[in-house]
C-alpha atoms as a PDB file:
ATOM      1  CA  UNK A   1      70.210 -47.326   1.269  1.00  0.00           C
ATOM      2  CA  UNK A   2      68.098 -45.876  -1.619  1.00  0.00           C
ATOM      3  CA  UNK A   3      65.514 -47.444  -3.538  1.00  0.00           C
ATOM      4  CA  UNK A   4      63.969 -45.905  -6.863  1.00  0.00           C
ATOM      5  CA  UNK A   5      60.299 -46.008  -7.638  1.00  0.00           C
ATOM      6  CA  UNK A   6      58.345 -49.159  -8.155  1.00  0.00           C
ATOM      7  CA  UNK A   7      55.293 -49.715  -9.969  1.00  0.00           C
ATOM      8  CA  UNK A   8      52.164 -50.796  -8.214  1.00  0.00           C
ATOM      9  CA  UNK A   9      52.573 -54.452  -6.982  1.00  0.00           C
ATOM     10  CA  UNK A  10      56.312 -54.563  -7.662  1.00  0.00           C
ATOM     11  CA  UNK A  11      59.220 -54.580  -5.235  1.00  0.00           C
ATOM     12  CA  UNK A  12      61.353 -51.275  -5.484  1.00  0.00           C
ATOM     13  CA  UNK A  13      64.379 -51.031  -7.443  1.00  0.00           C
ATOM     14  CA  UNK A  14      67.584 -50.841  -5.454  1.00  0.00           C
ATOM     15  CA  UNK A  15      69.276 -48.868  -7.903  1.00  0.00           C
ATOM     16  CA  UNK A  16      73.216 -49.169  -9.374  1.00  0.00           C
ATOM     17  CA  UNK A  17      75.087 -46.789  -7.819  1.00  0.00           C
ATOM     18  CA  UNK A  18      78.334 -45.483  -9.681  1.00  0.00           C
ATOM     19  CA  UNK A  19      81.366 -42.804  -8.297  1.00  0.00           C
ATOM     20  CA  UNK A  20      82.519 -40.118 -10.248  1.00  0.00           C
ATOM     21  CA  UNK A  21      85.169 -37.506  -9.816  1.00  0.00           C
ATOM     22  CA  UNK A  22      84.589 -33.879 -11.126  1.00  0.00           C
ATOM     23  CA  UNK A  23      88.436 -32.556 -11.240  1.00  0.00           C
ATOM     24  CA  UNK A  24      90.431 -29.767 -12.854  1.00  0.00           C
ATOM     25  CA  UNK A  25      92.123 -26.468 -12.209  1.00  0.00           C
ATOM     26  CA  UNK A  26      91.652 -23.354  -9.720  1.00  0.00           C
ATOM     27  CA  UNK A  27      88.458 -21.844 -10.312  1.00  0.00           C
ATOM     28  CA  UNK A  28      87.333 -24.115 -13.521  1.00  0.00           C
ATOM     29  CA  UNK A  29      83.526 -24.239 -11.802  1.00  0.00           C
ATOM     30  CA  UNK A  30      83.918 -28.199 -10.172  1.00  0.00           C
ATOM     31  CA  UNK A  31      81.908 -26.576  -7.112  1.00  0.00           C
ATOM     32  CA  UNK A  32      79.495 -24.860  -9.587  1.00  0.00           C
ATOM     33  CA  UNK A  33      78.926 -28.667 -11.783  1.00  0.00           C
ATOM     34  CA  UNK A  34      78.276 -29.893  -9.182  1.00  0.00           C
ATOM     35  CA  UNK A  35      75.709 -27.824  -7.330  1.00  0.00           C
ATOM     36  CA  UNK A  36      73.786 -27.335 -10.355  1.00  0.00           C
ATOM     37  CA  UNK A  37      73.167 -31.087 -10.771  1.00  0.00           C
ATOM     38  CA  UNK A  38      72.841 -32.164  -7.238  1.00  0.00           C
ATOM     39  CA  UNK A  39      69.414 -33.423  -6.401  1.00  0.00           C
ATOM     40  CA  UNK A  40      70.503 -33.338  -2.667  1.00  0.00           C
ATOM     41  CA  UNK A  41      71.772 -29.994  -1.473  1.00  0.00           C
ATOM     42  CA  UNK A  42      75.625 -30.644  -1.979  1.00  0.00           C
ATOM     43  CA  UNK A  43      78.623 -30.621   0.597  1.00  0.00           C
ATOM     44  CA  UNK A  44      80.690 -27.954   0.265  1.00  0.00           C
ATOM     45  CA  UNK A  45      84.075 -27.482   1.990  1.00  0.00           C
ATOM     46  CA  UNK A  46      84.317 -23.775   0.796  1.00  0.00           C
ATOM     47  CA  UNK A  47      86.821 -21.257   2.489  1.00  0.00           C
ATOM     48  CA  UNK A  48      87.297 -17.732   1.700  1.00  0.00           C
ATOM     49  CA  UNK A  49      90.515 -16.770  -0.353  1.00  0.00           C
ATOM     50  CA  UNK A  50      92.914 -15.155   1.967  1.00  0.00           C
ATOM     51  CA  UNK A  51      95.929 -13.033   1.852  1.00  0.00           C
ATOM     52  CA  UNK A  52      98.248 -15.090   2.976  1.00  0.00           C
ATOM     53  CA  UNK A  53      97.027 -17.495  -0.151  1.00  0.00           C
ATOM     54  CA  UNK A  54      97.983 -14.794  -2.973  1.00  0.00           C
ATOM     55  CA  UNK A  55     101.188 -15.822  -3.573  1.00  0.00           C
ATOM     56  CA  UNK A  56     100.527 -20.201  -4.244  1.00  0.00           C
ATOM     57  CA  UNK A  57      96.991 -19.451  -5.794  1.00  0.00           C
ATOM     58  CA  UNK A  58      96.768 -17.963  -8.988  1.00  0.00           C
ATOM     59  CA  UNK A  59      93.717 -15.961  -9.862  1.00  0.00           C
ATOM     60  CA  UNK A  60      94.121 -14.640 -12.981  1.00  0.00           C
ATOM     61  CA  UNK A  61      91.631 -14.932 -15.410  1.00  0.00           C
ATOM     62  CA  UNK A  62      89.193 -15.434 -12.451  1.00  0.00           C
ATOM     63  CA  UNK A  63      89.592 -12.437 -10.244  1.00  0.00           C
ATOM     64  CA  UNK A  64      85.977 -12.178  -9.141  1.00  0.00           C
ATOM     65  CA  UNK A  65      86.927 -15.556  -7.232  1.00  0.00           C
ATOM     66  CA  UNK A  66      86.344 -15.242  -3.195  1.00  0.00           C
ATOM     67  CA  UNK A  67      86.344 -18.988  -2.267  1.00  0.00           C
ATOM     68  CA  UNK A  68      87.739 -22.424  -2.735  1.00  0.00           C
ATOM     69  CA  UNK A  69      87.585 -25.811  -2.222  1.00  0.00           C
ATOM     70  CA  UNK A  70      89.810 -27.061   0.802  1.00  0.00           C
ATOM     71  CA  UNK A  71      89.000 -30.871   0.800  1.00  0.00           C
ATOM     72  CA  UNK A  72      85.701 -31.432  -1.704  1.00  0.00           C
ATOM     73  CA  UNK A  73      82.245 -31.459  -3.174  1.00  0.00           C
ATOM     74  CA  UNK A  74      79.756 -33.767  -2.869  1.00  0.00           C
ATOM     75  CA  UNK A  75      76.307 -34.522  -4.727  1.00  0.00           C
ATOM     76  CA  UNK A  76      73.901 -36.934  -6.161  1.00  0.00           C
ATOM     77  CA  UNK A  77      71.919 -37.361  -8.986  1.00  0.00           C
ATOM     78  CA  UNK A  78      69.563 -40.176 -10.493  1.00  0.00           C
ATOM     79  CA  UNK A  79      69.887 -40.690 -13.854  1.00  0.00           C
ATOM     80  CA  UNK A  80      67.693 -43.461 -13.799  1.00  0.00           C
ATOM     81  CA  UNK A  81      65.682 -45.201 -11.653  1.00  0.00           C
ATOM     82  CA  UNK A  82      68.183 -47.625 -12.005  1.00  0.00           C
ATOM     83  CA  UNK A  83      71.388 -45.650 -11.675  1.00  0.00           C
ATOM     84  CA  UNK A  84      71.830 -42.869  -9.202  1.00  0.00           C
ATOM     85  CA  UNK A  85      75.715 -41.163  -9.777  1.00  0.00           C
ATOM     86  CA  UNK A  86      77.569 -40.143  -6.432  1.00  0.00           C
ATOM     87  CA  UNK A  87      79.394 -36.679  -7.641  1.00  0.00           C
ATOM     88  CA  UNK A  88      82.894 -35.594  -5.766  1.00  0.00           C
ATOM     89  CA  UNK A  89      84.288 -32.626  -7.058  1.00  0.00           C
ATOM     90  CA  UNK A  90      88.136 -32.308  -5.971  1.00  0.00           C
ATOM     91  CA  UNK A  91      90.175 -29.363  -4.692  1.00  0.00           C
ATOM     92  CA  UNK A  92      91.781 -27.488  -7.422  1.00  0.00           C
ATOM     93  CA  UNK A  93      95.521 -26.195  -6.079  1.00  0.00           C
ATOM     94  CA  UNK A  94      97.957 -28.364  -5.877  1.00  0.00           C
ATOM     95  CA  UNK A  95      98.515 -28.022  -1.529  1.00  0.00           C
ATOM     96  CA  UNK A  96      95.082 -30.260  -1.528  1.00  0.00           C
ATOM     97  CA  UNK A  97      96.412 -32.901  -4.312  1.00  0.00           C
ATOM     98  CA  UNK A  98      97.465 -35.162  -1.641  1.00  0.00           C
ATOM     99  CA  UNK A  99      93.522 -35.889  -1.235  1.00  0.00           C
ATOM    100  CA  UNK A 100      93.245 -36.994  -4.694  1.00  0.00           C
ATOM    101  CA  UNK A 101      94.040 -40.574  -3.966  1.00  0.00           C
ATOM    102  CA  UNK A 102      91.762 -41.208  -1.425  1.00  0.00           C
ATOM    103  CA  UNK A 103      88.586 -39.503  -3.518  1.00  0.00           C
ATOM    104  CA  UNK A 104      89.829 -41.498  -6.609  1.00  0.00           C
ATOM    105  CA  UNK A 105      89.396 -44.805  -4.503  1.00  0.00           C
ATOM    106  CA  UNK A 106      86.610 -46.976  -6.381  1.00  0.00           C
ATOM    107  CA  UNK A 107      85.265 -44.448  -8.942  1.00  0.00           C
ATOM    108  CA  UNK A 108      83.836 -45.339 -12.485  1.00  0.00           C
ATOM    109  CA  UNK A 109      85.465 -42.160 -14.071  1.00  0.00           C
ATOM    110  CA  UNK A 110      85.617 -38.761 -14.432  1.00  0.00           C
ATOM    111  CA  UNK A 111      85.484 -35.511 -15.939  1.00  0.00           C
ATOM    112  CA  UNK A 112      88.146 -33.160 -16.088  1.00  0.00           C
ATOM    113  CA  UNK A 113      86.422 -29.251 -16.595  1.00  0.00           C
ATOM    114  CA  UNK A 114      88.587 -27.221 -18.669  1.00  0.00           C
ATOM    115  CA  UNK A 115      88.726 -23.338 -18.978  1.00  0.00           C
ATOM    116  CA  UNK A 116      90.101 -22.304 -22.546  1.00  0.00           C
ATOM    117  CA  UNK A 117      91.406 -18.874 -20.531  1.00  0.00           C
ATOM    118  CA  UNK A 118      93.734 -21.218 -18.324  1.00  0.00           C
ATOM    119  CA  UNK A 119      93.725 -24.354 -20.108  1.00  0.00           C
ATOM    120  CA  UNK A 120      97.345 -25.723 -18.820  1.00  0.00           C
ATOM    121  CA  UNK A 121      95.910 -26.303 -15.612  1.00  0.00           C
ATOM    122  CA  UNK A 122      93.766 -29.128 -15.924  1.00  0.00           C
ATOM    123  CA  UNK A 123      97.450 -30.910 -17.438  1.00  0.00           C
ATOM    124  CA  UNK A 124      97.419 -32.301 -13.376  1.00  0.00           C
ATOM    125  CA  UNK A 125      94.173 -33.992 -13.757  1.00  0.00           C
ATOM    126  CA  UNK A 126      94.277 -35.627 -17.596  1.00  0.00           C
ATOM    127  CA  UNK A 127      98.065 -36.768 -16.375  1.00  0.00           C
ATOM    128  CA  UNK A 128      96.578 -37.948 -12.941  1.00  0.00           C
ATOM    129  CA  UNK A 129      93.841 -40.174 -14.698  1.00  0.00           C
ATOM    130  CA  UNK A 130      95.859 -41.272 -17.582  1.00  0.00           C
ATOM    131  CA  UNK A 131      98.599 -42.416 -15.580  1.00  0.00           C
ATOM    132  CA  UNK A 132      96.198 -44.426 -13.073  1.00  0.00           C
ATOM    133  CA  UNK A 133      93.971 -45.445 -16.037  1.00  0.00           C
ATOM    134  CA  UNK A 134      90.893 -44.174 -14.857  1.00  0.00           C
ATOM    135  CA  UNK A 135      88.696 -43.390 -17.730  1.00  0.00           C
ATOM    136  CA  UNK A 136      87.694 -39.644 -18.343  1.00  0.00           C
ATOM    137  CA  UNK A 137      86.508 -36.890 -20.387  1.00  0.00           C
ATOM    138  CA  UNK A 138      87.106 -33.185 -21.054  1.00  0.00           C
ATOM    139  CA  UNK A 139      84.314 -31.074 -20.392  1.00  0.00           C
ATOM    140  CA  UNK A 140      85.254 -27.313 -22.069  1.00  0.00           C
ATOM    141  CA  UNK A 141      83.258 -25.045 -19.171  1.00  0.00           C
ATOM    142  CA  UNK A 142      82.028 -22.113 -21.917  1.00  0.00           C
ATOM    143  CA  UNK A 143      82.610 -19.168 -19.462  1.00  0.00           C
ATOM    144  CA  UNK A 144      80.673 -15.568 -20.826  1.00  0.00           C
ATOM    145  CA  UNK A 145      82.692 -13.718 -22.743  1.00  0.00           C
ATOM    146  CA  UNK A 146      85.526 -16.295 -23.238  1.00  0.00           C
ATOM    147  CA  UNK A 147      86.290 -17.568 -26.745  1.00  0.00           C
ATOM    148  CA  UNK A 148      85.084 -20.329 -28.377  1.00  0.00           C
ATOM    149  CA  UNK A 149      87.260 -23.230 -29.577  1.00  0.00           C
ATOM    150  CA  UNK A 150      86.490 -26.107 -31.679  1.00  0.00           C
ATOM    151  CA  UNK A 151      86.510 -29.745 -30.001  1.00  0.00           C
ATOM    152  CA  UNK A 152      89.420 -30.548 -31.810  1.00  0.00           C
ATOM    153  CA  UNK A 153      91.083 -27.727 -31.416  1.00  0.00           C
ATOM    154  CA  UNK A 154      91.342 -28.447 -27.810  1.00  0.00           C
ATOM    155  CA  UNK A 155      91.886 -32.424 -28.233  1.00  0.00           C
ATOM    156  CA  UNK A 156      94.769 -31.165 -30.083  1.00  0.00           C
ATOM    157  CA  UNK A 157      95.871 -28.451 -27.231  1.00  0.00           C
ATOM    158  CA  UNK A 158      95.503 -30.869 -24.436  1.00  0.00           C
ATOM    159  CA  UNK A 159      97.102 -33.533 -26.394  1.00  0.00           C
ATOM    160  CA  UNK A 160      94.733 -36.433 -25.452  1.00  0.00           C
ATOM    161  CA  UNK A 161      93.871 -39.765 -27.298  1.00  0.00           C
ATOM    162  CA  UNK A 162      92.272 -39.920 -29.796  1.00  0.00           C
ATOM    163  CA  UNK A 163      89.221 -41.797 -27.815  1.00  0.00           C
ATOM    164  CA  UNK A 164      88.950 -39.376 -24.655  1.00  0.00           C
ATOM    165  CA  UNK A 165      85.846 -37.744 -25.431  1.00  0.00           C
ATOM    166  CA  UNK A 166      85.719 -33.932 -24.975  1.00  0.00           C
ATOM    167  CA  UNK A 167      82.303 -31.796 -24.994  1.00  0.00           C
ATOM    168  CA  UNK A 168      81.488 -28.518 -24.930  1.00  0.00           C
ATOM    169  CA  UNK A 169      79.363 -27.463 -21.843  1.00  0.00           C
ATOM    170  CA  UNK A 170      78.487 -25.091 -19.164  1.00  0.00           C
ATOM    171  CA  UNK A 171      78.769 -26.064 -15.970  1.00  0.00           C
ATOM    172  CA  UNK A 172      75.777 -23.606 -14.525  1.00  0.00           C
ATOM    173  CA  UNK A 173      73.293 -25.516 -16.608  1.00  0.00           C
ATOM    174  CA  UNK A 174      70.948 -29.130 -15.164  1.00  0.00           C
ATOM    175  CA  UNK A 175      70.443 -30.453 -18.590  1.00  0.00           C
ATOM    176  CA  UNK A 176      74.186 -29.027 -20.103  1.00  0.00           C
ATOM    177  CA  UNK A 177      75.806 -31.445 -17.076  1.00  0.00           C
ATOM    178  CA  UNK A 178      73.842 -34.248 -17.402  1.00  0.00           C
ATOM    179  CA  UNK A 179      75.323 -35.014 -20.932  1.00  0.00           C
ATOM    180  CA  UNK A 180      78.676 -34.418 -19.333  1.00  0.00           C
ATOM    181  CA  UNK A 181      77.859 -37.113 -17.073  1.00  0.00           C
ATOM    182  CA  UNK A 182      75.985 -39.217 -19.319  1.00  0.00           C
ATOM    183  CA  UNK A 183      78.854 -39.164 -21.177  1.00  0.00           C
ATOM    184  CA  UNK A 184      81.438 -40.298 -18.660  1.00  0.00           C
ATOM    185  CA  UNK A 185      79.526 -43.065 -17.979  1.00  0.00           C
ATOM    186  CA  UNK A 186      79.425 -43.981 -21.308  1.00  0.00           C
ATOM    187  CA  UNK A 187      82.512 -43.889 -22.221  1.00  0.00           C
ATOM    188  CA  UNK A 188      83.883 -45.163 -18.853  1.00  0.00           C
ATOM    189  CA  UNK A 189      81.979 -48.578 -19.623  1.00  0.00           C
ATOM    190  CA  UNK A 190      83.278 -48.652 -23.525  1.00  0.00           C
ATOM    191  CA  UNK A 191      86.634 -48.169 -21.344  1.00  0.00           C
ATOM    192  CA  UNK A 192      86.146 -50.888 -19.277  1.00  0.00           C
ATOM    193  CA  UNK A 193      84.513 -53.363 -21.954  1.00  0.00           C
ATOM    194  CA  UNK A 194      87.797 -52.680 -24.034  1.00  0.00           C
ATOM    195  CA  UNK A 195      90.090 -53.346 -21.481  1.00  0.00           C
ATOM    196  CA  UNK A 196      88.457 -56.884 -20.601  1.00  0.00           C
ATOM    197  CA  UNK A 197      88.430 -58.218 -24.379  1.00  0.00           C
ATOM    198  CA  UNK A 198      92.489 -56.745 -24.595  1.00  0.00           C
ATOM    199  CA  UNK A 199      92.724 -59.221 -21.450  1.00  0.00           C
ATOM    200  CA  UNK A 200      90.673 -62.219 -22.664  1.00  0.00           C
ATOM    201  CA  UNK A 201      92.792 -62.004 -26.043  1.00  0.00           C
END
């Protein structure tokens, strides 16, 4: 169990603790979010690309790539003393989808990274959420020496609602991934707060 600080004379804070997924394509940095955040040293379940996985995963655009994620990545981070985020980034190719279900089970939201260079393939994620109506947003990973696109440029590309929230970010940088995941949270209990007053109507 984890308890946050506590003044002098005051019982410790046993903190809210809130699940989010960090999903989206091949090589779109998930592993890389959530290392850079982590205040634990994070899980990895990283195998080396082989041969014999050339033909199913697709590395163009990313051909310095020499690992993946085979089942997921896990970190934490407090946000406050009060709220401490459990992070699970999930496998990008779609021979590992199959373990999307289970990781989705009792999360607050998500983020779906998106690479402008291979944008189509975070389609699997935004569909996967929308359809199970798990609130998310689009973080835009701003790779070197890709181009830059404006916000609604994107919205626009990925076709999302008007109320999915998409930010620009990069996935390397502390500070650049807490608003991500500031944001998520956010919007995840806007989500929620809607949904309740549509039922109470």
């Amino acid at each position: 169990m984890i308890f946050g600080r506590s003044e002098r004379g005051k019982p410790p804070v046993e903190p809210v603790t809130l699940k989010i997924l960090v999903a989206g394509g091949f090589g779109v940095g998930k592993t890389t979010l959530v290392g850079a955040v982590s205040e634990i040293r994070p899980l990895r379940t990283e195998e080396l690309l082989t041969e014999a996985g050339r033909p199913v995963d697709d590395t163009t655009g990313i051909e310095s790539k020499r690992t993946t994620t085979v089942a997921m990545d896990f970190g934490r981070i407090t946000l406050r003393e009060d709220l401490v985020l459990y992070l699970f980034g999930t496998p990008g190719q779609e021979r590992f989808w199959f373990m999307w279900d289970e990781l989705s089970e009792g999360s607050l939201g998500a983020v779906v990274l998106a690479d402008t260079r291979r944008l189509e393939d975070c389609f699997a994620a935004i569909d996967y959420f929308e359809r199970r109506s798990i609130p998310f947003l689009v973080g835009v990973n701003c790779f070197e020496g890709s181009s830059r696109y404006p916000v609604e440029d994107v919205r626009a590309a990925l076709d999302l609602d008007d109320d999915v929230p998409v930010i620009l970010c990069d996935a390397r940088d502390r500070e650049s991934v807490k608003d991500v995941l500031i944001g998520v949270v956010r919007h995840a209990m806007e989500y929620g707060a809607k949904r309740r007053q549509t039922v109470t109507m």
